[in-house]
C-alpha atoms as a PDB file:
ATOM      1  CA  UNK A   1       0.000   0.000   0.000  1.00  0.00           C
ATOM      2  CA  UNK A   2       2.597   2.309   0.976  1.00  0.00           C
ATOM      3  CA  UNK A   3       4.229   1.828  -2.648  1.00  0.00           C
ATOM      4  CA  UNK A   4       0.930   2.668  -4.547  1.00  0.00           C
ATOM      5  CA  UNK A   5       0.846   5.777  -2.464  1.00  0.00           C
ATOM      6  CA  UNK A   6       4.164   7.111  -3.404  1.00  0.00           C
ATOM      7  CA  UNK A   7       3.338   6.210  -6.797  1.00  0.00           C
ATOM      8  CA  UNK A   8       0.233   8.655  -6.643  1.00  0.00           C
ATOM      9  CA  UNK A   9       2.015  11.902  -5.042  1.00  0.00           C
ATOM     10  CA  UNK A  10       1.764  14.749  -7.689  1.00  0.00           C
ATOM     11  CA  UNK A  11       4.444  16.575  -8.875  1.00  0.00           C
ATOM     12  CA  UNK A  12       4.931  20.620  -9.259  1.00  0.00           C
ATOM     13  CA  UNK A  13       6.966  21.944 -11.541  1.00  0.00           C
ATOM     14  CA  UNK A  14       8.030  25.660 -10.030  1.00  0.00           C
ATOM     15  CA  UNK A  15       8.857  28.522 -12.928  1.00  0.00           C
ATOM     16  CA  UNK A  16      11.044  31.455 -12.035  1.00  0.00           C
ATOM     17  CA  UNK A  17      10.607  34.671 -14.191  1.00  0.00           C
ATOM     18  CA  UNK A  18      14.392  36.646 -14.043  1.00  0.00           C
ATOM     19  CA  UNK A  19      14.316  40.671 -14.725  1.00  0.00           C
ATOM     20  CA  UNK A  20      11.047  41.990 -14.126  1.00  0.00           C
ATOM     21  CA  UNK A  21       9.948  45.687 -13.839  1.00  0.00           C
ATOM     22  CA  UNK A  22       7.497  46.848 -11.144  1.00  0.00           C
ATOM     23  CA  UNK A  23       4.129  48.268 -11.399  1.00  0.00           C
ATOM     24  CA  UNK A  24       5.168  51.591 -13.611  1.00  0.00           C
ATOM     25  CA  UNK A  25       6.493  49.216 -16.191  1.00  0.00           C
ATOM     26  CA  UNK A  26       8.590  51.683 -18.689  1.00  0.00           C
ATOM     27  CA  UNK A  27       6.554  54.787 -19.427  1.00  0.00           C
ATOM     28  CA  UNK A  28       8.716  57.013 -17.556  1.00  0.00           C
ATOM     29  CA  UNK A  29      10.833  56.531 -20.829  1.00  0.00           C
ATOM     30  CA  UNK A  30       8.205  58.250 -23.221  1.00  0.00           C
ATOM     31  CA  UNK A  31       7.872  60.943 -20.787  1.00  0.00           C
ATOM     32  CA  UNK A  32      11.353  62.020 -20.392  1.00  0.00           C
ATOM     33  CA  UNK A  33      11.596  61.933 -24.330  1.00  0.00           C
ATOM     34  CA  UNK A  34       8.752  63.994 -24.607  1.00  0.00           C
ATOM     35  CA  UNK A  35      10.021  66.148 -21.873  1.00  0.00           C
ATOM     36  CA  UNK A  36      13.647  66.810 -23.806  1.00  0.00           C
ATOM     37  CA  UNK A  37      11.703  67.196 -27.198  1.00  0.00           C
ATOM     38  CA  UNK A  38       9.590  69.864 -25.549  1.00  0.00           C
ATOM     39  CA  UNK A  39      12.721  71.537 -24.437  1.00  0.00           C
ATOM     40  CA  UNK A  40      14.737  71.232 -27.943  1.00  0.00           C
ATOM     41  CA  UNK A  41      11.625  73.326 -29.180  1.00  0.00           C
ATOM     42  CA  UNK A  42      11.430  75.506 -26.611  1.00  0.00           C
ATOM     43  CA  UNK A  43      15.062  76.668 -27.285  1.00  0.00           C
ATOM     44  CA  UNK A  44      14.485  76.685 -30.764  1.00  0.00           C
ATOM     45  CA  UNK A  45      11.861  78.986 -30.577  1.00  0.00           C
ATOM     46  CA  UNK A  46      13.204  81.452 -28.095  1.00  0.00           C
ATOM     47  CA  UNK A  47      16.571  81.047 -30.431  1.00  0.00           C
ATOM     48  CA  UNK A  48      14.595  82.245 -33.621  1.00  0.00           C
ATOM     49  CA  UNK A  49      12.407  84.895 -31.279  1.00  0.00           C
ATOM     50  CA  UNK A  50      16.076  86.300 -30.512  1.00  0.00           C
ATOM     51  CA  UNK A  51      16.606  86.241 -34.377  1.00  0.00           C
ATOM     52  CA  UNK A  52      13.408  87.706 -35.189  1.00  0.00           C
ATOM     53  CA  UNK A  53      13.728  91.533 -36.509  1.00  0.00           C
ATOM     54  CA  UNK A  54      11.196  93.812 -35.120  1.00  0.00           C
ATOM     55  CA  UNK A  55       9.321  94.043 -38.365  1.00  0.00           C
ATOM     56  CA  UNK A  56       8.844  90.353 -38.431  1.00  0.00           C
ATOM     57  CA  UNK A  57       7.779  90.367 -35.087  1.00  0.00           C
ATOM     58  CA  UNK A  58       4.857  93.464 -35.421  1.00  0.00           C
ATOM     59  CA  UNK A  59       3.491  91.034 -38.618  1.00  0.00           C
ATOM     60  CA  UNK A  60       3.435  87.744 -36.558  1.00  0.00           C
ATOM     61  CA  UNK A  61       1.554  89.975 -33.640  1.00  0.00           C
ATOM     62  CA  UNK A  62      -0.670  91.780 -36.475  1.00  0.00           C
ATOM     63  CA  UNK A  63      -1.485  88.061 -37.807  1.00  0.00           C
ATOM     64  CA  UNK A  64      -2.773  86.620 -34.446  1.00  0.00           C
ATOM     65  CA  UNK A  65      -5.010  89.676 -33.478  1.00  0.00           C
ATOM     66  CA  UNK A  66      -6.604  89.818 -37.082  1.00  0.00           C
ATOM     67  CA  UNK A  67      -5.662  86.475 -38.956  1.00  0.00           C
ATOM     68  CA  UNK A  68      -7.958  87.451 -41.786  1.00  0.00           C
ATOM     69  CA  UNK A  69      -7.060  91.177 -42.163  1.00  0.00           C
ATOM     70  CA  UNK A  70      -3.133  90.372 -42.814  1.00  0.00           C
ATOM     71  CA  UNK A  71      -3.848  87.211 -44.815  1.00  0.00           C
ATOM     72  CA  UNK A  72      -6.273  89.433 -47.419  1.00  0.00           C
ATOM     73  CA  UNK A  73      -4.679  92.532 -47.257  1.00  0.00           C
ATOM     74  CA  UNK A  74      -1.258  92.627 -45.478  1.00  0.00           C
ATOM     75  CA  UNK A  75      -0.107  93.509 -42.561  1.00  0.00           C
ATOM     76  CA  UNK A  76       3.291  95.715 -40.765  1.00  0.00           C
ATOM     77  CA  UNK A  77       6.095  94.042 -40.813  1.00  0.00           C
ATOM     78  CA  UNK A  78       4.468  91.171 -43.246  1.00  0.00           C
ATOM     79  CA  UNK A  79       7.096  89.884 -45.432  1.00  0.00           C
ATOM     80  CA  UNK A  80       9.032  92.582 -44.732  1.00  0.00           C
ATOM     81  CA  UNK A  81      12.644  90.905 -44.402  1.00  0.00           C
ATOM     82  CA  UNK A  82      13.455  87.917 -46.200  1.00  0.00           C
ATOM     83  CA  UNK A  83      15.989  86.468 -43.475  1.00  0.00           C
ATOM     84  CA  UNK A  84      16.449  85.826 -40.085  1.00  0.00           C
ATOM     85  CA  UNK A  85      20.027  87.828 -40.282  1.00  0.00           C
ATOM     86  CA  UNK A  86      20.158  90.184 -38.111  1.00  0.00           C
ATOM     87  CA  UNK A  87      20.285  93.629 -39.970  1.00  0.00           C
ATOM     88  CA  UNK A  88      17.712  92.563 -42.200  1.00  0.00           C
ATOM     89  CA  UNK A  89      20.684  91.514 -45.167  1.00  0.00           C
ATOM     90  CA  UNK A  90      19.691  88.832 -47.624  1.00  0.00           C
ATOM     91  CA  UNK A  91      22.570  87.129 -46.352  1.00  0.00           C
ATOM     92  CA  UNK A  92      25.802  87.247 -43.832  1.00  0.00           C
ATOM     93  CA  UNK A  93      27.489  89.030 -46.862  1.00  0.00           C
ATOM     94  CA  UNK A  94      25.002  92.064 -46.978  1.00  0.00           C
ATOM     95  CA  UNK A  95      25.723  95.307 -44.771  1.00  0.00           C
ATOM     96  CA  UNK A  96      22.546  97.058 -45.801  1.00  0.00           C
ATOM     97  CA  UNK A  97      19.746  97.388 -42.996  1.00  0.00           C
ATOM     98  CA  UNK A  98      16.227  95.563 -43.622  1.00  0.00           C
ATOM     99  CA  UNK A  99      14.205  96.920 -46.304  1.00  0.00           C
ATOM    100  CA  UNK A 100      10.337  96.416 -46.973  1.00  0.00           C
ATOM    101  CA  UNK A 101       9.897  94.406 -50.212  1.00  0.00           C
ATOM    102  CA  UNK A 102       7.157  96.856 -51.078  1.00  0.00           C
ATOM    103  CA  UNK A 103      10.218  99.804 -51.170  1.00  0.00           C
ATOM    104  CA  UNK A 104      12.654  97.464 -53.305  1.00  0.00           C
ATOM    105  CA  UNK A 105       9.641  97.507 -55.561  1.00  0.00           C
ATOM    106  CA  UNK A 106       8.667 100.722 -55.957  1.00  0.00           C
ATOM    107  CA  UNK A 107      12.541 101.550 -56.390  1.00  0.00           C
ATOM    108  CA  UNK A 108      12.529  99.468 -59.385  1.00  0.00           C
ATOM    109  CA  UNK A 109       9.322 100.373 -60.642  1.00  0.00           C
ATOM    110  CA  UNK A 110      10.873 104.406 -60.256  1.00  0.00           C
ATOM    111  CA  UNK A 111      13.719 102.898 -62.438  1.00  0.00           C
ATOM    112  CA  UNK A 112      12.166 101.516 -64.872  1.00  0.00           C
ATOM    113  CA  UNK A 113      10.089 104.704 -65.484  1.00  0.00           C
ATOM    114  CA  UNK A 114      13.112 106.788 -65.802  1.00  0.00           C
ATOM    115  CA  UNK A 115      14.866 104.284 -68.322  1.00  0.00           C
ATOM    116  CA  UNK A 116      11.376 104.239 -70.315  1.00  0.00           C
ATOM    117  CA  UNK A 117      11.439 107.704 -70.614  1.00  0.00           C
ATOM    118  CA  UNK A 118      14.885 108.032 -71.514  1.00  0.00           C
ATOM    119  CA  UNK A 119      14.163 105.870 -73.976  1.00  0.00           C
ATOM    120  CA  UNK A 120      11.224 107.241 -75.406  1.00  0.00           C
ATOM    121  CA  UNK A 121      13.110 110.629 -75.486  1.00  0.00           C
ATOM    122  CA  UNK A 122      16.099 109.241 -77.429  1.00  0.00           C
ATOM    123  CA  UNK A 123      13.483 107.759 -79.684  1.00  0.00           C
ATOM    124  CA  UNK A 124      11.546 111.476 -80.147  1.00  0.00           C
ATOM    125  CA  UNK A 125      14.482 113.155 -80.661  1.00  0.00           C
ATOM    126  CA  UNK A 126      15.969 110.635 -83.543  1.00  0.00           C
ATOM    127  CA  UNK A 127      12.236 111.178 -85.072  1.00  0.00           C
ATOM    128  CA  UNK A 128      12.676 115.070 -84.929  1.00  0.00           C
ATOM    129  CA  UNK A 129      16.399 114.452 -86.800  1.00  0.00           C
ATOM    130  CA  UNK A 130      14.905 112.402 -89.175  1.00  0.00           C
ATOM    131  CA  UNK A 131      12.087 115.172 -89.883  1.00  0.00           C
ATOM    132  CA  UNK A 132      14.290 117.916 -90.111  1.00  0.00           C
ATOM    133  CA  UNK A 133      16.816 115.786 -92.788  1.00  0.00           C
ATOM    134  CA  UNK A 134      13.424 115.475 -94.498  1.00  0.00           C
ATOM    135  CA  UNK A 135      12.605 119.090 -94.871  1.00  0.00           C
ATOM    136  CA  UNK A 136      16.186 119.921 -96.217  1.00  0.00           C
ATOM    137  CA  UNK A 137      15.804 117.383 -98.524  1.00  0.00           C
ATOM    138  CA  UNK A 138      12.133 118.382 -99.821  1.00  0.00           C
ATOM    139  CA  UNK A 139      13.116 121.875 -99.968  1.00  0.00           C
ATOM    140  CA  UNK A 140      16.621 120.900-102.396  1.00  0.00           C
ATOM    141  CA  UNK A 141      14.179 118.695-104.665  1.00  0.00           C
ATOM    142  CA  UNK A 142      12.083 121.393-105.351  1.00  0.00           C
ATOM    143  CA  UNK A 143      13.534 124.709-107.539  1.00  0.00           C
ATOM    144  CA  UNK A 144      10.864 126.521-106.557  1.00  0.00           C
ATOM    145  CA  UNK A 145      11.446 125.913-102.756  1.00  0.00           C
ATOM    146  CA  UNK A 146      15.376 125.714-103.871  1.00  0.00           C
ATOM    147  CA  UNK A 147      15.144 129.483-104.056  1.00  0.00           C
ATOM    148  CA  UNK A 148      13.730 129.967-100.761  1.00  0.00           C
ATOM    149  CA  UNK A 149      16.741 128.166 -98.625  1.00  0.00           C
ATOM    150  CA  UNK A 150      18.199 131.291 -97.715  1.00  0.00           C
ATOM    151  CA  UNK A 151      14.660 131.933 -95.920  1.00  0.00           C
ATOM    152  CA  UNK A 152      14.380 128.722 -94.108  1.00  0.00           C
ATOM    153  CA  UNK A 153      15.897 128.194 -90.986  1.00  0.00           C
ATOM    154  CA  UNK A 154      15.986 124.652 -88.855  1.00  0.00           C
ATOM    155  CA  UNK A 155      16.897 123.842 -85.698  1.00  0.00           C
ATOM    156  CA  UNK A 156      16.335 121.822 -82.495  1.00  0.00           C
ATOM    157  CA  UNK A 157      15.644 123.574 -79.410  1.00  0.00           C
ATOM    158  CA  UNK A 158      14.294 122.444 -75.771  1.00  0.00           C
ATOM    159  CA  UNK A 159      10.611 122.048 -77.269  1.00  0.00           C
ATOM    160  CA  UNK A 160      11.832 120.490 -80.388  1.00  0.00           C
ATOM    161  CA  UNK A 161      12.475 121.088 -84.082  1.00  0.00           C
ATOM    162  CA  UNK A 162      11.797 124.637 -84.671  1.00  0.00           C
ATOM    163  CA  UNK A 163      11.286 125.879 -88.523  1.00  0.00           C
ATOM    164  CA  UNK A 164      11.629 129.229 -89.234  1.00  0.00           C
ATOM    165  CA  UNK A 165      10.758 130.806 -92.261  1.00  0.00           C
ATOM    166  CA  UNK A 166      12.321 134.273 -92.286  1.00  0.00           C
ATOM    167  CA  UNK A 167      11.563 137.637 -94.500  1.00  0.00           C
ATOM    168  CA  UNK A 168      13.636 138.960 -96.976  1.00  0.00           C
ATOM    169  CA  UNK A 169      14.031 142.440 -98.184  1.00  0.00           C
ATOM    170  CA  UNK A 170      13.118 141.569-102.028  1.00  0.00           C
ATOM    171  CA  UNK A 171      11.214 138.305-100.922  1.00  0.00           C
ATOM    172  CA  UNK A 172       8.570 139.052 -98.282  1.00  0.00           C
ATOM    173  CA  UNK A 173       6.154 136.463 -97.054  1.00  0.00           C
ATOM    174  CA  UNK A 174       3.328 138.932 -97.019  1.00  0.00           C
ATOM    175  CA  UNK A 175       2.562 142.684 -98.432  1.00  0.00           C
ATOM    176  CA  UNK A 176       3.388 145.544 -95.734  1.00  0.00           C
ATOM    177  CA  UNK A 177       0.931 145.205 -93.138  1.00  0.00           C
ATOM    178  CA  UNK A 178      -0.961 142.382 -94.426  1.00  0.00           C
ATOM    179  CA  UNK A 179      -1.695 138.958 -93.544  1.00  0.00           C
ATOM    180  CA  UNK A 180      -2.418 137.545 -97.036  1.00  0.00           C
ATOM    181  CA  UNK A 181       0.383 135.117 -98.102  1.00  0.00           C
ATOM    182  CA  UNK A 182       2.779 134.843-101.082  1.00  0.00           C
ATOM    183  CA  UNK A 183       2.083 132.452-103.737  1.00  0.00           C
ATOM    184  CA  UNK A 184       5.727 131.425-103.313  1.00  0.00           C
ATOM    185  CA  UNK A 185       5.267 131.165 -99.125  1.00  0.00           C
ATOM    186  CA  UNK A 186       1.806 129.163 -99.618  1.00  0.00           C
ATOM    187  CA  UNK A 187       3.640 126.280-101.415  1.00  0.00           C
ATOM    188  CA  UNK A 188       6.401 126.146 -99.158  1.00  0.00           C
ATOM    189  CA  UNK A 189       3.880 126.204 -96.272  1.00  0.00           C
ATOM    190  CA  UNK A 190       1.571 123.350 -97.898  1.00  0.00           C
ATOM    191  CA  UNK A 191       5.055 121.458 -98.024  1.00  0.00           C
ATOM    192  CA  UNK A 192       5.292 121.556 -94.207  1.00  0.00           C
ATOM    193  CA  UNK A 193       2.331 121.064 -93.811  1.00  0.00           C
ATOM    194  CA  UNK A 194       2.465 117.685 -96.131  1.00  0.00           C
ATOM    195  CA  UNK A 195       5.459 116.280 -94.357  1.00  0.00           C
ATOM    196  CA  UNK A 196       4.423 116.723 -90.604  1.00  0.00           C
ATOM    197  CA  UNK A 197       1.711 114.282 -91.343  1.00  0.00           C
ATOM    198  CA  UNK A 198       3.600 111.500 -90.427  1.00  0.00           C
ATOM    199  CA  UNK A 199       4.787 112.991 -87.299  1.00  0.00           C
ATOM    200  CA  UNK A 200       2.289 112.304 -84.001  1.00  0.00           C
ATOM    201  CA  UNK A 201       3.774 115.467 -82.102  1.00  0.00           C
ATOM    202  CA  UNK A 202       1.548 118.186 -81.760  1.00  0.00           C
ATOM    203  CA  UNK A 203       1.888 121.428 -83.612  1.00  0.00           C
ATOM    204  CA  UNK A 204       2.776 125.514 -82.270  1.00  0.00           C
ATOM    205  CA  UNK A 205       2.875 128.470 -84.462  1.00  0.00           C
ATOM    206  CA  UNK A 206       3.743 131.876 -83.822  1.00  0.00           C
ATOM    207  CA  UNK A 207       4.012 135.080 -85.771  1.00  0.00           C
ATOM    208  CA  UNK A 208       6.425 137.413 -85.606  1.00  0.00           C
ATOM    209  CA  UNK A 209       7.104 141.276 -86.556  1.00  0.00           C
ATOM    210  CA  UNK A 210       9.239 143.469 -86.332  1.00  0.00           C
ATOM    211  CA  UNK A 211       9.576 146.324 -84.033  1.00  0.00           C
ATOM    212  CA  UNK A 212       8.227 149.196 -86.354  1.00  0.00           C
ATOM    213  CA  UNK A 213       5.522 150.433 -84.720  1.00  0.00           C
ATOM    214  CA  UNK A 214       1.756 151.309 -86.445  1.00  0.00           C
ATOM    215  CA  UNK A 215       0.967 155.480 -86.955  1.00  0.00           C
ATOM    216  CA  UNK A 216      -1.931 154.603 -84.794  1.00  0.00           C
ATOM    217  CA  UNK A 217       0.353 153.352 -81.789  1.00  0.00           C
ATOM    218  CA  UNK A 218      -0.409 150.617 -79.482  1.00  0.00           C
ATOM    219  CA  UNK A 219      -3.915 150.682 -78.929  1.00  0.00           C
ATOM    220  CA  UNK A 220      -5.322 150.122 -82.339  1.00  0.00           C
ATOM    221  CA  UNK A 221      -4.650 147.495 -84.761  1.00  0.00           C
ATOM    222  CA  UNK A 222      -0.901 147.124 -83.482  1.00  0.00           C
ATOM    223  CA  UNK A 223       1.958 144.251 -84.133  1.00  0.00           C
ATOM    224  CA  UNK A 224       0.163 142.012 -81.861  1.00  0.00           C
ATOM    225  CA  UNK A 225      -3.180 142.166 -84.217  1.00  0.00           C
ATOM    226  CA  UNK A 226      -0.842 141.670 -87.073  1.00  0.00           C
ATOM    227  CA  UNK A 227       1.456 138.808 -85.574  1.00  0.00           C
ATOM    228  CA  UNK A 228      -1.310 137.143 -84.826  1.00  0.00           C
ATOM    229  CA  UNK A 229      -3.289 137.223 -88.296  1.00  0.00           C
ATOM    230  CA  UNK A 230      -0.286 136.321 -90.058  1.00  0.00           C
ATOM    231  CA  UNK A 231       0.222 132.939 -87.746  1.00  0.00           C
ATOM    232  CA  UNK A 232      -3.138 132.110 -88.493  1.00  0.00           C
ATOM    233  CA  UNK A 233      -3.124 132.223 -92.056  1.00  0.00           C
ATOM    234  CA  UNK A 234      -0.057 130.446 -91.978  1.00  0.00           C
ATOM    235  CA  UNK A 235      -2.264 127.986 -90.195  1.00  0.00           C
ATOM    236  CA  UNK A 236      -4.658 127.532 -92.611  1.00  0.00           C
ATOM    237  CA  UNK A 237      -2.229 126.781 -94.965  1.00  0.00           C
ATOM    238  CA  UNK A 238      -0.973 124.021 -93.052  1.00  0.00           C
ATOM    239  CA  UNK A 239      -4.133 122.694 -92.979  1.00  0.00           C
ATOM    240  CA  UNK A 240      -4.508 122.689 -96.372  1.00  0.00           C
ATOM    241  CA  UNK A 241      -1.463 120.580 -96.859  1.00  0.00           C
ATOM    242  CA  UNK A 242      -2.902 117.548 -94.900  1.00  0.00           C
ATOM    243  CA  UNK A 243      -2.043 118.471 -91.551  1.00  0.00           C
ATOM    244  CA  UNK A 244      -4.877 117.098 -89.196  1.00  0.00           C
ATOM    245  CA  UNK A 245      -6.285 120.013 -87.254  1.00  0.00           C
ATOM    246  CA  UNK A 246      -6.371 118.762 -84.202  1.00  0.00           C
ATOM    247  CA  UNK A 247      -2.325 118.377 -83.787  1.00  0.00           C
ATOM    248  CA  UNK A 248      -2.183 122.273 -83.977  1.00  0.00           C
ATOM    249  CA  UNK A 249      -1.670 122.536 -80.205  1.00  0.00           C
ATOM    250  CA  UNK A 250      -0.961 127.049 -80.137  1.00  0.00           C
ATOM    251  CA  UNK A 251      -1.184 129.929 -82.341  1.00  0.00           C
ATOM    252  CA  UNK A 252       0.103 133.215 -81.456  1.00  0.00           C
ATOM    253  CA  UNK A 253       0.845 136.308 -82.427  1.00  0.00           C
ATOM    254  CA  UNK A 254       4.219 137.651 -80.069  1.00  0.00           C
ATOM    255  CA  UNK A 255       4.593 141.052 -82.475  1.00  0.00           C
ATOM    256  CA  UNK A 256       8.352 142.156 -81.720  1.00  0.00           C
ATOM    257  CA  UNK A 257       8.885 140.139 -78.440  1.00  0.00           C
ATOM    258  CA  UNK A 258      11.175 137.838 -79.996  1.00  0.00           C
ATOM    259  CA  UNK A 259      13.511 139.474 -82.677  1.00  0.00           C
ATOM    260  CA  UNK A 260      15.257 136.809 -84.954  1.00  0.00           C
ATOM    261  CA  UNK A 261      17.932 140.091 -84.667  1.00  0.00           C
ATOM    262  CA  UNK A 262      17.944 141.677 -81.740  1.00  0.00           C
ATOM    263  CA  UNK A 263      21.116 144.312 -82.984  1.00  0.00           C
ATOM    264  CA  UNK A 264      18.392 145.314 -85.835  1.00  0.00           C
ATOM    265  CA  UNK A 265      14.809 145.741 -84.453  1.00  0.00           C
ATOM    266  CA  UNK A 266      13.862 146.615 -88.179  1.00  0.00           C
ATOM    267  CA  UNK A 267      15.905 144.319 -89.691  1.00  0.00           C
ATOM    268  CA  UNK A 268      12.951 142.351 -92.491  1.00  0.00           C
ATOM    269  CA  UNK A 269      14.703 138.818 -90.784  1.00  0.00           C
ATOM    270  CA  UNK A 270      12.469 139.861 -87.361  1.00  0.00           C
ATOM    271  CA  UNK A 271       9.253 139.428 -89.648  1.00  0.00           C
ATOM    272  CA  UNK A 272       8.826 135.444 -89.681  1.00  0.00           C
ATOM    273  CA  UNK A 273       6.874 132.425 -88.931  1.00  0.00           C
ATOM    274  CA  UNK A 274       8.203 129.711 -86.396  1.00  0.00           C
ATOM    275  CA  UNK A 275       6.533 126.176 -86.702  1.00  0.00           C
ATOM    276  CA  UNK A 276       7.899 124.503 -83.728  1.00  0.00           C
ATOM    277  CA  UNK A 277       7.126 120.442 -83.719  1.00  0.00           C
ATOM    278  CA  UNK A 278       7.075 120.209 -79.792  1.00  0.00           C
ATOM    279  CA  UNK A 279       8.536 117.410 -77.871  1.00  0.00           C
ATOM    280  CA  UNK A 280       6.345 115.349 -75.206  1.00  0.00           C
ATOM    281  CA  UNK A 281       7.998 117.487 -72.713  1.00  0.00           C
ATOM    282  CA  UNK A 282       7.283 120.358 -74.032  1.00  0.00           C
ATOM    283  CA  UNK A 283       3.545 119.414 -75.076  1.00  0.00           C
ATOM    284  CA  UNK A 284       2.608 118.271 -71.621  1.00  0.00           C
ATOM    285  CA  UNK A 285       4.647 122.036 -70.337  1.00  0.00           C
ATOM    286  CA  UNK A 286       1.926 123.663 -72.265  1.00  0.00           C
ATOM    287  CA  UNK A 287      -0.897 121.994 -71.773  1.00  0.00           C
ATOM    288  CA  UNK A 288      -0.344 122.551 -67.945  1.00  0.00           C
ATOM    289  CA  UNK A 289      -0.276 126.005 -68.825  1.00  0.00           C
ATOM    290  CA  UNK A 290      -3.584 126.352 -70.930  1.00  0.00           C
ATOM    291  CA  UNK A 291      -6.892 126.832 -69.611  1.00  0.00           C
ATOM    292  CA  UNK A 292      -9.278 123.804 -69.309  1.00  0.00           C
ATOM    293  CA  UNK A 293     -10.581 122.586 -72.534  1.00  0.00           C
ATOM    294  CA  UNK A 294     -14.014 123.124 -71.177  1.00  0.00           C
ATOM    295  CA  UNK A 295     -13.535 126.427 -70.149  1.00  0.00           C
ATOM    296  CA  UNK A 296     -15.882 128.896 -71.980  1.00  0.00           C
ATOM    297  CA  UNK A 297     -14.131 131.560 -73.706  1.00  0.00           C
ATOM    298  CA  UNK A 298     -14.334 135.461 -73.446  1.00  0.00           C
ATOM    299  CA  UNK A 299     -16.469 136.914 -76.109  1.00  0.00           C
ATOM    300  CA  UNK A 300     -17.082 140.289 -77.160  1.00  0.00           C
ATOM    301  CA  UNK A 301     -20.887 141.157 -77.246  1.00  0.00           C
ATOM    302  CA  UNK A 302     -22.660 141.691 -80.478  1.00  0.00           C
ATOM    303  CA  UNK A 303     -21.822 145.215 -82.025  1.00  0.00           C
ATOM    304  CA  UNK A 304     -19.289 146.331 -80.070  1.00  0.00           C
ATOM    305  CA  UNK A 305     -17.608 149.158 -81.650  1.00  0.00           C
ATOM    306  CA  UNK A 306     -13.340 147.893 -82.366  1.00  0.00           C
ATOM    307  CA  UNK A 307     -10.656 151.342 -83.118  1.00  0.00           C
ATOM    308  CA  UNK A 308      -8.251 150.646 -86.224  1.00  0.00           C
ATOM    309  CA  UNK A 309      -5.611 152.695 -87.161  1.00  0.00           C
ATOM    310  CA  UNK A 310      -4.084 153.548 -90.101  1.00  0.00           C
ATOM    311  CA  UNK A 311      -1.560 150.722 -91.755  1.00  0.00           C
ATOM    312  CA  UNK A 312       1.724 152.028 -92.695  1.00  0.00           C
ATOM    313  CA  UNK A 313       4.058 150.048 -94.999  1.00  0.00           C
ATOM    314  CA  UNK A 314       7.463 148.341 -93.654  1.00  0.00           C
ATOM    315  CA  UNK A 315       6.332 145.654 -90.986  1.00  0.00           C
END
């Protein structure tokens, strides 16, 4: 009996378990990794706060009191520098303090204005030199306007090409005292006329006189009246040789103002016309200077009495 019991006694089998934790396990390990992470980006941050130039730093503020506002429209400071070097420099190499994009800009936009108008005022002068090679040439192809060289003076002045046709003792634009043109001086005035076509500068015309005065003196029909109905018939003989009439800008009569001679106030060279093809400069000048195109003009009333005075010959 006592064998079978023996025989009958269970065994247990015992398992040890080597290098266990305790009841926190690990975690302490994600926490201290999350702690230094938090740190490495704290730093960071106050690193690139320290970094930060002022304008940079009114734009972030502007941003997160009116998100909206700075994203549509901009904001201080927005975009402002393009690096974190202090100074504001594009990089370490730059010495130049920070400058708002919107300035570099409008620098180069100022630039590029200037260059375009240098450009377009090396292009209108070139134009004028071409214009005036053109009226020497038209005026040598033609015998009859051959004969009037002498008369015809060209040059370029701060407003532009200035033609000047000039009186001559036996070859006078217009009778003593009269605005009626020459035969001779209507062709040669067509022929201007004809060739400014082409050109899109506007148009100024003045008459001149010279300083012999009228036997009724200043305050009849003077220099001035004279000057001025001489310019105007040149006009209309302009006209006539295709010039548009719109591009005639000014006409005016400046009597003795201007002598062509000043040694010689009688001299027959004061009595001319001056065409002047104007410049863009000198056209927008004027036009600041000219009344408002919708400005009513001054108009005598109906029958009011005018003095003349006698014409004597030798303007």
């Amino acid at each position: 009996m006592a064998g079978d019991s023996k025989k009958l006694q269970p065994i247990i089998i015992k398992r040890v378990r080597k290098g266990g934790h305790a009841k926190h396990g690990g975690a302490w390990k994600i926490a201290y990794a999350d702690f230094v992470t938090a740190m490495m980006a704290f730093f960071l941050l106050m690193w690139l706060l320290g970094s930060t130039t002022e304008g940079d730093k009114k734009g972030i503020a502007d941003f997160f009191n009116a998100p909206l506002k700075v994203s549509l429209m901009g904001g201080s400071g927005s975009g402002d520098s393009s690096s974190v070097v202090r100074g504001g420099g594009a990089d370490l190499t730059r010495s130049t303090g920070q400058v708002k994009d919107g300035d570099v800009q409008a620098k180069k936009r100022l630039l590029s204005l200037k260059a375009l108008q240098a450009e377009q005022k090396r292009a209108e002068a070139a134009r004028l030199e071409a214009l005036k090679a053109r009226v020497e040439a038209a005026v040598d192809a033609n015998p009859k306007l051959a004969a009037m060289k002498s008369q015809i003076r060209l040059d370029m002045t701060q407003d532009g090409l200035r033609i000047q046709i000039v009186d001559e003792q036996n070859r006078p634009m217009f009778d003593s005292g009269s605005a009626v043109v020459k035969p001779y001086m209507r062709e040669l005035l067509r022929e201007i006329g004809h060739m400014l076509t082409d050109v899109p500068n506007r148009i100024t015309l003045e008459g001149h006189t010279d300083a012999q005065p009228f036997a009724g003196g200043e305050r009849g029909y003077s220099n001035w009246e004279l000057s001025s109905d001489r310019a105007n018939s040149s006009r209309r003989e302009i006209i006539a040789g295709g010039l548009p009439e719109d591009r005639m800008l000014l006409v005016q009569g400046l009597a003795s103002s201007k002598l062509f001679v000043p040694a010689q106030p009688e001299s027959p060279m004061n009595r001319r016309i001056s065409v002047i093809v104007m410049n863009r400069e000198a056209e927008d000048r004027l036009l600041q200077l000219l009344p408002n195109q919708g400005e009513a003009e001054t108009v005598p009333p109906i029958g009011a009495e005018t003095e003349t005075a006698a014409i004597v010959p030798g303007r």
